[in-house]
PDB file of N, CA and C in Angstrom:
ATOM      1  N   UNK A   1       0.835  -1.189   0.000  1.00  0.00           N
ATOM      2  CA  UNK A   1       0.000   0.000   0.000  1.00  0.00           C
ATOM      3  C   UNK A   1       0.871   1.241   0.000  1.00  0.00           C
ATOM      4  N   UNK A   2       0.387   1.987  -0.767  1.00  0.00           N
ATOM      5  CA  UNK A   2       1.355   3.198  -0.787  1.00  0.00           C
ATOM      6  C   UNK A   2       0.984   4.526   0.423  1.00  0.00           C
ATOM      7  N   UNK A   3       1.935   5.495   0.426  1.00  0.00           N
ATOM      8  CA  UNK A   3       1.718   6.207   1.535  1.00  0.00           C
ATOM      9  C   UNK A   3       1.533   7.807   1.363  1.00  0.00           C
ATOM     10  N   UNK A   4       0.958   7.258  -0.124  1.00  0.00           N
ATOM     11  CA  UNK A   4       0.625   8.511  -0.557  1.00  0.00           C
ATOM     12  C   UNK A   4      -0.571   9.238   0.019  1.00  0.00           C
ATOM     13  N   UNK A   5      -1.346   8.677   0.309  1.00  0.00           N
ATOM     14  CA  UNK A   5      -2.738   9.209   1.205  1.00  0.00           C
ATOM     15  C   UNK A   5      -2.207   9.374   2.481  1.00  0.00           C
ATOM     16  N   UNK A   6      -1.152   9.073   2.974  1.00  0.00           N
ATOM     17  CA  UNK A   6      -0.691  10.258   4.179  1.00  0.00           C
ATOM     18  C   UNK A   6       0.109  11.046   4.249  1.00  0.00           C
ATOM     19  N   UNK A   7       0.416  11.689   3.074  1.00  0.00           N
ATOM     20  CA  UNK A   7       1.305  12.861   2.934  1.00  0.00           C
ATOM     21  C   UNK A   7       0.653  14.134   2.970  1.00  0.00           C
ATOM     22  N   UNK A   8      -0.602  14.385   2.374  1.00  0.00           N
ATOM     23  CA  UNK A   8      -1.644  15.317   2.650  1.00  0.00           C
ATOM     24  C   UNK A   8      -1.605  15.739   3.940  1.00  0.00           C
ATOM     25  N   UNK A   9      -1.984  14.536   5.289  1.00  0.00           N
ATOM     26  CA  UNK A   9      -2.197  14.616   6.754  1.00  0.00           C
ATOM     27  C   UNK A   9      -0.692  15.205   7.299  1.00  0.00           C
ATOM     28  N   UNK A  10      -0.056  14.537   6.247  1.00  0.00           N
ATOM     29  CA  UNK A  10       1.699  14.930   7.352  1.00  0.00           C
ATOM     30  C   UNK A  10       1.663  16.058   6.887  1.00  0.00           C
ATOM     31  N   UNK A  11       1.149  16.565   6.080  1.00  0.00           N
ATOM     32  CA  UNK A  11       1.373  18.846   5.780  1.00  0.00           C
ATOM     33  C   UNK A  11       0.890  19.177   6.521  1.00  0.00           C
ATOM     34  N   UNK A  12      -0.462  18.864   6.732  1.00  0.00           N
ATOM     35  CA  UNK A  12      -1.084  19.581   7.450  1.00  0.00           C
ATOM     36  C   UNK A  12      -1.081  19.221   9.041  1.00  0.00           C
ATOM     37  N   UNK A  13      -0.272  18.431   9.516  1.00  0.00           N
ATOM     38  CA  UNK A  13      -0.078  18.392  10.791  1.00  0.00           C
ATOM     39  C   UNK A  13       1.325  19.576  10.602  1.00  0.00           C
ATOM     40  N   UNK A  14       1.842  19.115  10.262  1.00  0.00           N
ATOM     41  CA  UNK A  14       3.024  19.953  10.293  1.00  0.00           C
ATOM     42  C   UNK A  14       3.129  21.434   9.655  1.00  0.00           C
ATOM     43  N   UNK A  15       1.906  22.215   9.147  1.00  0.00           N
ATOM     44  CA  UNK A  15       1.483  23.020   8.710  1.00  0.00           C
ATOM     45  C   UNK A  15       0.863  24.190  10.603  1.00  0.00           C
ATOM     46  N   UNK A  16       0.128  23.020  10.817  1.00  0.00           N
ATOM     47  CA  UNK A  16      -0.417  23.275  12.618  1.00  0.00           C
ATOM     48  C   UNK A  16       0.951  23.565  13.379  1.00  0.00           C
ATOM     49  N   UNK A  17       1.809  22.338  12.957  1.00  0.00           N
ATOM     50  CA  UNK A  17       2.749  22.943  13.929  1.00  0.00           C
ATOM     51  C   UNK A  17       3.492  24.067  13.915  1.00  0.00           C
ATOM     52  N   UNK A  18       3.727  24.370  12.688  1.00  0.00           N
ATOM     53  CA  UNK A  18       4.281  25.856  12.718  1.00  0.00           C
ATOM     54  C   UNK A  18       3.717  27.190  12.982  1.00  0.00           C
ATOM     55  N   UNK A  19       2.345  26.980  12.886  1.00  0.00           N
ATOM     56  CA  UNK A  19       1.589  27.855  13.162  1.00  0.00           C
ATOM     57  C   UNK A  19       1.289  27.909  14.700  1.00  0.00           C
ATOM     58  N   UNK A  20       1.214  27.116  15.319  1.00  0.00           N
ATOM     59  CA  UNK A  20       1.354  26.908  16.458  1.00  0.00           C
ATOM     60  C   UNK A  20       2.451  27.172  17.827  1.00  0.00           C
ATOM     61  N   UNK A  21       3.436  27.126  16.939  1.00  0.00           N
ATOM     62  CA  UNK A  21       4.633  27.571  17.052  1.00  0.00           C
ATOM     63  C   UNK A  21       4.828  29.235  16.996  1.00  0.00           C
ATOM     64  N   UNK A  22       4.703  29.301  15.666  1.00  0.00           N
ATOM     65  CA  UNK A  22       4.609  30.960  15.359  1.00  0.00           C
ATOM     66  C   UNK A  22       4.244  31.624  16.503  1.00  0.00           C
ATOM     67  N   UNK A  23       3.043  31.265  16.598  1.00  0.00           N
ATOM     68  CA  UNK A  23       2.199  32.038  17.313  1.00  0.00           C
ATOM     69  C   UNK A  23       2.629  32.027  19.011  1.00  0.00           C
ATOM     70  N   UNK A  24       3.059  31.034  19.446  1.00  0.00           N
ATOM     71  CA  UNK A  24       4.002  31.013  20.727  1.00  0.00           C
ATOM     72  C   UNK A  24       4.878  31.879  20.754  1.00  0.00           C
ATOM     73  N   UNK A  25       6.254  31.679  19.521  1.00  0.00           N
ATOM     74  CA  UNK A  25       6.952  32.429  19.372  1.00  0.00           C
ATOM     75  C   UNK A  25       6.764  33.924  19.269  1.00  0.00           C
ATOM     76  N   UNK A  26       5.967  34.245  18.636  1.00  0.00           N
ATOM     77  CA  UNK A  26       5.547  35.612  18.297  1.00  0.00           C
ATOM     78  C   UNK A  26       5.340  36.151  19.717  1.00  0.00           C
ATOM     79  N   UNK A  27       4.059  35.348  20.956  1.00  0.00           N
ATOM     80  CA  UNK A  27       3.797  36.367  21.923  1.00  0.00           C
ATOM     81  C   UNK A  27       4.688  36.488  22.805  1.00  0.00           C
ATOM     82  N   UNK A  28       5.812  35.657  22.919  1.00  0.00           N
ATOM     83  CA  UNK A  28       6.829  35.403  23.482  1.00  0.00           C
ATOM     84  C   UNK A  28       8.077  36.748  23.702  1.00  0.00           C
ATOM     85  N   UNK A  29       7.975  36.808  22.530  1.00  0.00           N
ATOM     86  CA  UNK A  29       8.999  37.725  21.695  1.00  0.00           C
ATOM     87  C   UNK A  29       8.545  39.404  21.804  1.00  0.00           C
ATOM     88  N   UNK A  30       7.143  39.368  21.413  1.00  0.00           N
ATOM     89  CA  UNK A  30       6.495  40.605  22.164  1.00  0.00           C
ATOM     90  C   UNK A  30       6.747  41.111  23.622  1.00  0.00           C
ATOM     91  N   UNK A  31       6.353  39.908  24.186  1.00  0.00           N
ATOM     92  CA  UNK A  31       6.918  39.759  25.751  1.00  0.00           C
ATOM     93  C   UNK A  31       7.900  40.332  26.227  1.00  0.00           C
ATOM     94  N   UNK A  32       9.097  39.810  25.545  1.00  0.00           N
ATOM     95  CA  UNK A  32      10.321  40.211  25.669  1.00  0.00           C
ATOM     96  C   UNK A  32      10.704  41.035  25.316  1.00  0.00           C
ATOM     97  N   UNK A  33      10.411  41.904  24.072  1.00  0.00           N
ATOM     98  CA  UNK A  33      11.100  43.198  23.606  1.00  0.00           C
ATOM     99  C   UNK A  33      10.309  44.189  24.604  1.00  0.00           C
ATOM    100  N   UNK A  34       8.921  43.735  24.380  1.00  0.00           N
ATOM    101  CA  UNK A  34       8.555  44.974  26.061  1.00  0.00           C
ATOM    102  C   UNK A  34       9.265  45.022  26.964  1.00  0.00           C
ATOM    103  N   UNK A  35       9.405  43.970  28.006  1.00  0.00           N
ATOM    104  CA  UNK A  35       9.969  44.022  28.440  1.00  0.00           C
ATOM    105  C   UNK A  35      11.665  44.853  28.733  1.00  0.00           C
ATOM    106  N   UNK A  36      12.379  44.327  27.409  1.00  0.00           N
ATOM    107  CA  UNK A  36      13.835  45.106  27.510  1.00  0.00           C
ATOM    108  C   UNK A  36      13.297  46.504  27.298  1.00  0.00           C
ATOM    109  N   UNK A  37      12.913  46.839  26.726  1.00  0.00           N
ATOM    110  CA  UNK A  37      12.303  48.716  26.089  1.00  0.00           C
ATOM    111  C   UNK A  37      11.487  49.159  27.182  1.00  0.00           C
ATOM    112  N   UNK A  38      10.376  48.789  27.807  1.00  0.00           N
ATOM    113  CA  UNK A  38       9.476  48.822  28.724  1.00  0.00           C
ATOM    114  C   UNK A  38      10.373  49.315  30.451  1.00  0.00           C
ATOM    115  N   UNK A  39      10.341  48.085  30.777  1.00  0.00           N
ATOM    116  CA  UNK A  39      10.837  47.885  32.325  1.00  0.00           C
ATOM    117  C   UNK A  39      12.641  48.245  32.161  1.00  0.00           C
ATOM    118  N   UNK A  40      13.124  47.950  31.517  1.00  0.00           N
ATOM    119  CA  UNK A  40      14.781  48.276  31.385  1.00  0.00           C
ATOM    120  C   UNK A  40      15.669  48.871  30.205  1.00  0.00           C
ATOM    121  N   UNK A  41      14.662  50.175  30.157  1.00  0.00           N
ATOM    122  CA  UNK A  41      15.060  50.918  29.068  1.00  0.00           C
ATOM    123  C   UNK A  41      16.581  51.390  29.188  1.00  0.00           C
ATOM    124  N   UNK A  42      17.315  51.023  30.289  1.00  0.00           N
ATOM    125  CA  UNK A  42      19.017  51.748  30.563  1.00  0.00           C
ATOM    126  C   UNK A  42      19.736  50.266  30.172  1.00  0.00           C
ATOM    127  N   UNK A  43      19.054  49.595  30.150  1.00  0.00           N
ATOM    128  CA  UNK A  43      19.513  47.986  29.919  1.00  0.00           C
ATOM    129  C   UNK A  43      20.672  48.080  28.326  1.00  0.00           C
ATOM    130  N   UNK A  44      22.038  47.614  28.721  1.00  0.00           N
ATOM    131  CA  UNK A  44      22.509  47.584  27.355  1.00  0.00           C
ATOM    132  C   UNK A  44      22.366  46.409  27.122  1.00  0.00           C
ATOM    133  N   UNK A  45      22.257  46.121  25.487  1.00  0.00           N
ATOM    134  CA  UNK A  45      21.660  45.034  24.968  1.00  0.00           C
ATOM    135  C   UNK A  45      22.421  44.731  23.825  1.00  0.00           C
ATOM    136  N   UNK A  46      22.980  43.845  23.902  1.00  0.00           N
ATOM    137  CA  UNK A  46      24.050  43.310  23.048  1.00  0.00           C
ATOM    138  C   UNK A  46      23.418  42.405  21.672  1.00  0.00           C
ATOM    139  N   UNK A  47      23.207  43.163  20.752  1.00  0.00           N
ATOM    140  CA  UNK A  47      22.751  42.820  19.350  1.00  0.00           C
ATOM    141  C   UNK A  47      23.770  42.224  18.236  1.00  0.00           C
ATOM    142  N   UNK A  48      23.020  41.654  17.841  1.00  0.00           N
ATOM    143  CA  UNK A  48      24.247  41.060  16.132  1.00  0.00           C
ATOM    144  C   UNK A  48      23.506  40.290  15.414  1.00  0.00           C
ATOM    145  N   UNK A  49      24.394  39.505  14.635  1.00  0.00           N
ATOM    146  CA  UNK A  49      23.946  39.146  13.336  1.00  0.00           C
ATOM    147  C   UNK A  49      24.217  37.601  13.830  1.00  0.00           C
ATOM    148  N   UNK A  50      23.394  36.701  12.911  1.00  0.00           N
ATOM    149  CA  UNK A  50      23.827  35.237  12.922  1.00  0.00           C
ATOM    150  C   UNK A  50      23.932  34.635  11.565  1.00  0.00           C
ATOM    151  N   UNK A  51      24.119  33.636  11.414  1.00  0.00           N
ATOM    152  CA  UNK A  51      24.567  32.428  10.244  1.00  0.00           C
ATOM    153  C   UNK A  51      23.503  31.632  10.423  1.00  0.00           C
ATOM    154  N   UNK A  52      22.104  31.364   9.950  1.00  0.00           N
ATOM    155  CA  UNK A  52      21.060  30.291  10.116  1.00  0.00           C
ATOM    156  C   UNK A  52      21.134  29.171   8.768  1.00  0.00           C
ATOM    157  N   UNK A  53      21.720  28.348   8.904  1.00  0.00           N
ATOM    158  CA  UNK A  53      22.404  27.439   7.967  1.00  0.00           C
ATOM    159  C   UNK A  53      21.162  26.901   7.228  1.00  0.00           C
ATOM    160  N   UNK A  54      21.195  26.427   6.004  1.00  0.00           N
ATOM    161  CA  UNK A  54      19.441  26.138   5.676  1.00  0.00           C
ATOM    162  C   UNK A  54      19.397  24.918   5.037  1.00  0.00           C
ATOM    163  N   UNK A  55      18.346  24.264   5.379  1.00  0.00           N
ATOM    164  CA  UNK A  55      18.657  22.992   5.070  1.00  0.00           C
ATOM    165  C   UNK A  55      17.102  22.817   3.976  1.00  0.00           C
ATOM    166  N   UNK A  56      16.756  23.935   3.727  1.00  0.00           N
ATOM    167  CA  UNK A  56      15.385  24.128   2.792  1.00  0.00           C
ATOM    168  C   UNK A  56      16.236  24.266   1.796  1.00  0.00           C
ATOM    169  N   UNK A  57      15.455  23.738   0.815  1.00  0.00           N
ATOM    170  CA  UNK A  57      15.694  24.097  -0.464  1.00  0.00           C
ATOM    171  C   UNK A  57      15.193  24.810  -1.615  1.00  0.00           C
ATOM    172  N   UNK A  58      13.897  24.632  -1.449  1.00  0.00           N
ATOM    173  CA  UNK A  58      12.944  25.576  -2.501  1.00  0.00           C
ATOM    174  C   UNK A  58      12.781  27.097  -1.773  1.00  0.00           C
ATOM    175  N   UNK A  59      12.415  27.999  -3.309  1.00  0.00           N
ATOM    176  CA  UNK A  59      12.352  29.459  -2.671  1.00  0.00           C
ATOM    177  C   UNK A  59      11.491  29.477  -2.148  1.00  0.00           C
ATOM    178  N   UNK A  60      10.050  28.563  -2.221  1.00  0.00           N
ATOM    179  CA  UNK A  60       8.831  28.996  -1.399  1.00  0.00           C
ATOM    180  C   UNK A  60       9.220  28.370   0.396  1.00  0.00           C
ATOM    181  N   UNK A  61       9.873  27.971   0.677  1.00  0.00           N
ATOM    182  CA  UNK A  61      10.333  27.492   2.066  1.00  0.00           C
ATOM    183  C   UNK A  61      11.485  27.904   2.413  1.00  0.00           C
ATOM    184  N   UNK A  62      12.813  29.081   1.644  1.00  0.00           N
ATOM    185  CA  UNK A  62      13.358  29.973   2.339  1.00  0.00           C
ATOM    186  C   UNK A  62      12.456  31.205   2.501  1.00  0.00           C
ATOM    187  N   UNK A  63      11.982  31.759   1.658  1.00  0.00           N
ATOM    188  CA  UNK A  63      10.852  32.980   1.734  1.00  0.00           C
ATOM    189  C   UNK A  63      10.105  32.475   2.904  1.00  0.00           C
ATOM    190  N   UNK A  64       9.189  31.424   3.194  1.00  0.00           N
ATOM    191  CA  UNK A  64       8.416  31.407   4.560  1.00  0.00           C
ATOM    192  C   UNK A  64       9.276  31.324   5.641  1.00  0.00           C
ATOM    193  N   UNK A  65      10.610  30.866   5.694  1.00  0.00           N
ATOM    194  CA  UNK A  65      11.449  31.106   6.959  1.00  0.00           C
ATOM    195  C   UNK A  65      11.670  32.287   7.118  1.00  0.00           C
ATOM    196  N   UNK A  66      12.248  33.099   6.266  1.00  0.00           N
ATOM    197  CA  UNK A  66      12.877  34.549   6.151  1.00  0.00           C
ATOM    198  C   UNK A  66      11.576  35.539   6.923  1.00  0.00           C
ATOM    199  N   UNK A  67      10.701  35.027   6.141  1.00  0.00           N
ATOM    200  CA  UNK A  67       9.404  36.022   6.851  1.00  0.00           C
ATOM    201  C   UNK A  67       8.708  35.437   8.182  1.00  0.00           C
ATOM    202  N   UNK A  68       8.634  33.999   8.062  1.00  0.00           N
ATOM    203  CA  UNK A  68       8.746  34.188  10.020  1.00  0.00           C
ATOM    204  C   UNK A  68       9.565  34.783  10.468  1.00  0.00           C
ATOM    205  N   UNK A  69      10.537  34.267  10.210  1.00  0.00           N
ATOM    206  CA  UNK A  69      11.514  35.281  11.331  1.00  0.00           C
ATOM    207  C   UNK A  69      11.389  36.506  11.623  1.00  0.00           C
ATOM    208  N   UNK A  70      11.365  37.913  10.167  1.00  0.00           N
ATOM    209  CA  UNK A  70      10.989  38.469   9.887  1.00  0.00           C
ATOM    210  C   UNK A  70       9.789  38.967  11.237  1.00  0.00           C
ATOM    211  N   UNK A  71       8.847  38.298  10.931  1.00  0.00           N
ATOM    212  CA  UNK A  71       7.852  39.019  11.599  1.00  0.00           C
ATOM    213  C   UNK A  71       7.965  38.677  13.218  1.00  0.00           C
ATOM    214  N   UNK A  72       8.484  37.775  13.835  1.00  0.00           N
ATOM    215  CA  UNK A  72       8.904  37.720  15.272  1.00  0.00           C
ATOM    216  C   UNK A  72       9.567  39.055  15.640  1.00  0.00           C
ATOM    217  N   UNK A  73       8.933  39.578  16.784  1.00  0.00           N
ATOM    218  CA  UNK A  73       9.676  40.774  17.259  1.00  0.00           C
ATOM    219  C   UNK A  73      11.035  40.636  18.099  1.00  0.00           C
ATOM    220  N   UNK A  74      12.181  41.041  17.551  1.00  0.00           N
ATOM    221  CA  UNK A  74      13.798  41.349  18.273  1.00  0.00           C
ATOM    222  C   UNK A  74      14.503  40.359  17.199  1.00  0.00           C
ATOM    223  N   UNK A  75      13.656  40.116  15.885  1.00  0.00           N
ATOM    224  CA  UNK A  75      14.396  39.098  14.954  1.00  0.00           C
ATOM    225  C   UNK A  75      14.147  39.755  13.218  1.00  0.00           C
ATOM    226  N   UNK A  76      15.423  39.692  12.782  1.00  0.00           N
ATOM    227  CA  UNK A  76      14.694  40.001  11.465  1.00  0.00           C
ATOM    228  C   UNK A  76      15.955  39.403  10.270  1.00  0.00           C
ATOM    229  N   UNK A  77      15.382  38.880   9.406  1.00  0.00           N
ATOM    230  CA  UNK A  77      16.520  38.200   8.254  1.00  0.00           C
ATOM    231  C   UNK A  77      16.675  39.469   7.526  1.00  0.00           C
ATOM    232  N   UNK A  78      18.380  39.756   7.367  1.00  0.00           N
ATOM    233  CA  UNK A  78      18.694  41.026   6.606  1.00  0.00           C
ATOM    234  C   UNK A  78      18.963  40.376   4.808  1.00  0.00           C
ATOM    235  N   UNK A  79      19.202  39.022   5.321  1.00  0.00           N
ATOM    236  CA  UNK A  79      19.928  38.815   3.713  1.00  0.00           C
ATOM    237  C   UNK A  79      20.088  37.146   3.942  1.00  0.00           C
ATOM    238  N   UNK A  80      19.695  36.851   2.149  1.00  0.00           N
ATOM    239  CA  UNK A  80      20.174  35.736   1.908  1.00  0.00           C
ATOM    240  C   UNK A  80      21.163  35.049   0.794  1.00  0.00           C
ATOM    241  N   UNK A  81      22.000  34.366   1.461  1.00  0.00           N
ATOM    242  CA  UNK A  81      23.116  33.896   1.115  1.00  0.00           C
ATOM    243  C   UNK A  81      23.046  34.014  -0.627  1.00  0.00           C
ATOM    244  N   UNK A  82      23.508  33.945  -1.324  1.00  0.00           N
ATOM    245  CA  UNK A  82      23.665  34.128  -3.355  1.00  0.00           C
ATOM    246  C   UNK A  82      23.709  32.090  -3.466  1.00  0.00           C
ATOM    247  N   UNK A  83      24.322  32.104  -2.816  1.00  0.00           N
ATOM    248  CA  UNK A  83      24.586  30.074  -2.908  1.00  0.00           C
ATOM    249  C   UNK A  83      23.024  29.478  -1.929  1.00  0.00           C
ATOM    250  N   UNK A  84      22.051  30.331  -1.353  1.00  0.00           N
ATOM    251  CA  UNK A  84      21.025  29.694  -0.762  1.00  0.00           C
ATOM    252  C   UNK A  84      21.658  28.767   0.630  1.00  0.00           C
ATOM    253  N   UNK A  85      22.815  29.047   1.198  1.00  0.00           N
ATOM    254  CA  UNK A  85      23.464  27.835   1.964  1.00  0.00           C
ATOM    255  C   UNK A  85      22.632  28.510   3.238  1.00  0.00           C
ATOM    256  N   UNK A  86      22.108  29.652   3.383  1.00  0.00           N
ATOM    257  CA  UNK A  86      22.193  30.652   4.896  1.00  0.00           C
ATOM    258  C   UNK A  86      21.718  31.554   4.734  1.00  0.00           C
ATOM    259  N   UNK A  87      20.908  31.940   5.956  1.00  0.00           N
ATOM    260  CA  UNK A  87      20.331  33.412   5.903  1.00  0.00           C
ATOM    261  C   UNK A  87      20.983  34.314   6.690  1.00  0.00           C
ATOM    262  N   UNK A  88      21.418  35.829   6.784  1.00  0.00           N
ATOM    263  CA  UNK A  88      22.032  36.610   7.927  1.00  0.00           C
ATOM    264  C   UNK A  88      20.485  36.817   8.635  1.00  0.00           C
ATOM    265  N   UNK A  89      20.707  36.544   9.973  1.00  0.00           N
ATOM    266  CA  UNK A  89      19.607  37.034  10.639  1.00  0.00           C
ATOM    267  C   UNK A  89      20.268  38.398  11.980  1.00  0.00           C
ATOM    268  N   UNK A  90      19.535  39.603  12.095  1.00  0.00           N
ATOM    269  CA  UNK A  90      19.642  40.372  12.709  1.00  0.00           C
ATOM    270  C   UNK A  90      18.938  39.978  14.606  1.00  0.00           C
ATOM    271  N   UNK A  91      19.413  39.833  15.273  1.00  0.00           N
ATOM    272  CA  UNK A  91      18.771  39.476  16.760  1.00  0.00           C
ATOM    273  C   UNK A  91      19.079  40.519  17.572  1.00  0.00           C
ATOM    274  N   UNK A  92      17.789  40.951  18.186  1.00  0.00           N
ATOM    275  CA  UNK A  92      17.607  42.501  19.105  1.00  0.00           C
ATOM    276  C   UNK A  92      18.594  42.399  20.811  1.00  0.00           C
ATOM    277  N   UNK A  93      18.586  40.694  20.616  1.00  0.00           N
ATOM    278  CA  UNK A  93      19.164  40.642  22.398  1.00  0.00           C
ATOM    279  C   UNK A  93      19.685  39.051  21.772  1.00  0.00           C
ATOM    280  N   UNK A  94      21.006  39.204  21.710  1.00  0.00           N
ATOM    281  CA  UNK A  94      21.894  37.491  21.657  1.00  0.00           C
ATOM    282  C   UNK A  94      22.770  37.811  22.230  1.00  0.00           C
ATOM    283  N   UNK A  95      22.351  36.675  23.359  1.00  0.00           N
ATOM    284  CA  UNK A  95      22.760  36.396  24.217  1.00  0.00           C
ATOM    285  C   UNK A  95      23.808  34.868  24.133  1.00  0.00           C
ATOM    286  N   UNK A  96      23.198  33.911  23.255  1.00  0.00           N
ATOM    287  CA  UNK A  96      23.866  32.869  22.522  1.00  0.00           C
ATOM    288  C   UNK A  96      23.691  32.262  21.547  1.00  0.00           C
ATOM    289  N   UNK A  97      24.532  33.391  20.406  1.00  0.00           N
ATOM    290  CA  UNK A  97      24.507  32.833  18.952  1.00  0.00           C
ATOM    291  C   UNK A  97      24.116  31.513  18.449  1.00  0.00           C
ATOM    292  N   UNK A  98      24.956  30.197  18.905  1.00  0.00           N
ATOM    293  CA  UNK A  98      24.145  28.899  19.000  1.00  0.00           C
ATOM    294  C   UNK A  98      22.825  28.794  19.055  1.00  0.00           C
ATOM    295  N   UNK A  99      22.160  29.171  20.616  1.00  0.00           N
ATOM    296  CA  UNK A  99      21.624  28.640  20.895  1.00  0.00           C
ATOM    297  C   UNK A  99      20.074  29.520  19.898  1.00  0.00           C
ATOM    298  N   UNK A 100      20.357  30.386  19.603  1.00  0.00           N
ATOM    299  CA  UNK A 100      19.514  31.190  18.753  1.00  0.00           C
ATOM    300  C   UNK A 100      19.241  30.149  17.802  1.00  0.00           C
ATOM    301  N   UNK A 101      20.343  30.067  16.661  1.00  0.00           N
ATOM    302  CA  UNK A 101      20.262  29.397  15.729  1.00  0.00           C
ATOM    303  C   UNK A 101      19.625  27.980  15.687  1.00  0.00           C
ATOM    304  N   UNK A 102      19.645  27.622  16.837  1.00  0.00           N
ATOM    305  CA  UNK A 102      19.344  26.194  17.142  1.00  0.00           C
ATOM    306  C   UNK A 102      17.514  26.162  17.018  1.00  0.00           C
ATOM    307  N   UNK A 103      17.467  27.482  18.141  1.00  0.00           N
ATOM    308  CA  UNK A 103      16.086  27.656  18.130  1.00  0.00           C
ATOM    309  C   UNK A 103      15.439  28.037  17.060  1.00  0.00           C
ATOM    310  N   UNK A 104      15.902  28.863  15.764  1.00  0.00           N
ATOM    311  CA  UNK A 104      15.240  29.236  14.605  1.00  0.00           C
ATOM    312  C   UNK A 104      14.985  27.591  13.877  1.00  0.00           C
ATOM    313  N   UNK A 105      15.982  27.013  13.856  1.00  0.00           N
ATOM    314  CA  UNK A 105      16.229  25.760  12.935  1.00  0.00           C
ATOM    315  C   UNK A 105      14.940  24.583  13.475  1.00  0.00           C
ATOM    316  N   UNK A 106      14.455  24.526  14.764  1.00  0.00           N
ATOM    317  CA  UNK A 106      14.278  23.625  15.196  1.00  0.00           C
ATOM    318  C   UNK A 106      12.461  23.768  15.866  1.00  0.00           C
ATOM    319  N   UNK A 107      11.997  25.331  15.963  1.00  0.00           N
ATOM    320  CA  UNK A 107      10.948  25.849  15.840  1.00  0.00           C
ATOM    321  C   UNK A 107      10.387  26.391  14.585  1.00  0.00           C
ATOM    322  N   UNK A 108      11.269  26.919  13.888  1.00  0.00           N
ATOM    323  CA  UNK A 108      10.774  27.151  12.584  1.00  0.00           C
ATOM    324  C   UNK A 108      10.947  26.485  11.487  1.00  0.00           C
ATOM    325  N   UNK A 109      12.306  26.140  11.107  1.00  0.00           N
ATOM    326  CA  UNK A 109      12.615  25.880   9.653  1.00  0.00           C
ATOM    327  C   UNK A 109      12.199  24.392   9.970  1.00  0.00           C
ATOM    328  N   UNK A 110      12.359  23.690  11.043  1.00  0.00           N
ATOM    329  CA  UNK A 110      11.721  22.039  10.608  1.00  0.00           C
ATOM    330  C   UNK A 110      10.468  21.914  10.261  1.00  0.00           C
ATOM    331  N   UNK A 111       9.427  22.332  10.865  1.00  0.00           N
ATOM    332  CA  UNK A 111       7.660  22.342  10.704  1.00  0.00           C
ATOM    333  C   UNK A 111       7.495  22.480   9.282  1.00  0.00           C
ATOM    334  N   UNK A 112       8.458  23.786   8.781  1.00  0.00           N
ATOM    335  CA  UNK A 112       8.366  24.337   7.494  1.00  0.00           C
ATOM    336  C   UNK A 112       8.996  23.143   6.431  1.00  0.00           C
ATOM    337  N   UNK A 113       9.784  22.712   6.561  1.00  0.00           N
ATOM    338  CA  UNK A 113      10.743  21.488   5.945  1.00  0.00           C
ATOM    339  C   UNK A 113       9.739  20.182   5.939  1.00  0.00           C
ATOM    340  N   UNK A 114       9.024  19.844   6.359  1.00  0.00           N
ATOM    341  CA  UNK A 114       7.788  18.799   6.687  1.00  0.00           C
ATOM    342  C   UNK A 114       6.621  19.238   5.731  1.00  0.00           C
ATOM    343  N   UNK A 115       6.063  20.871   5.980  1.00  0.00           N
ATOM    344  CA  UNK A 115       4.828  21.060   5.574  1.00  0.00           C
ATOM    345  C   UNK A 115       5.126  21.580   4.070  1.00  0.00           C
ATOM    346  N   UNK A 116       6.085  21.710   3.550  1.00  0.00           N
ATOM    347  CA  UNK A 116       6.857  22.268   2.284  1.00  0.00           C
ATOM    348  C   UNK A 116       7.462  21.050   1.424  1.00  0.00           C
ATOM    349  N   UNK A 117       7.985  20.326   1.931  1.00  0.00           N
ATOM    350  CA  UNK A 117       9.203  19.484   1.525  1.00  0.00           C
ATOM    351  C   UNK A 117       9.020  18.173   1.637  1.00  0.00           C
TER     352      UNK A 117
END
């Protein structure tokens, strides 16, 4: 039997999960930039850039990573790689480059890699 009649269900579970996700992420992130701007506006805040390595391949599943990210507040993709290997992502408060990256790759770009790919 083939397993083609559950590839439909595996998008769309994994379609939920990112959205599900998102949406965690997103109020999360709101949370937090209030917070630093809000309650600890003297707060210095150590910003930069990262390397989010990509393991997507089509443009319609770097474009939906780029723009989640994108739209999470204290995150934003400035640029993508000419070879497609990586995106530069801009982060409002990194604190650990790793562990950032880990978290973009593993909340976002997998769900997306499932419901895309």
């Amino acid at each position: 039997m083939s397993n083609g009649g559950l590839a439909p269900l595996r998008r769309i579970r994994w379609g939920l999960v990112w959205l599900v996700t998102f949406i965690y992420q997103n109020v999360m992130a709101n949370l937090a930039v209030a917070a630093l701007v809000v309650l600890r506006p003297r707060l210095r805040i150590r910003s930069g850039i990262v390397h989010v390595p990509l393991d997507l391949k089509t443009d319609a599943g770097i474009t939906m990573l780029a723009h989640s990210i994108t739209l999470i507040p204290g995150t934003m993709t400035v640029d993508v790689a000419p070879d497609r290997s990586h995106l530069l992502v801009h982060v409002l408060a990194l604190d650990d480059p790793a562990a950032t990256v880990n978290e973009i790759k593993r909340t976002l770009e997998r769900p997306i890699r499932g419901f895309l790919e």
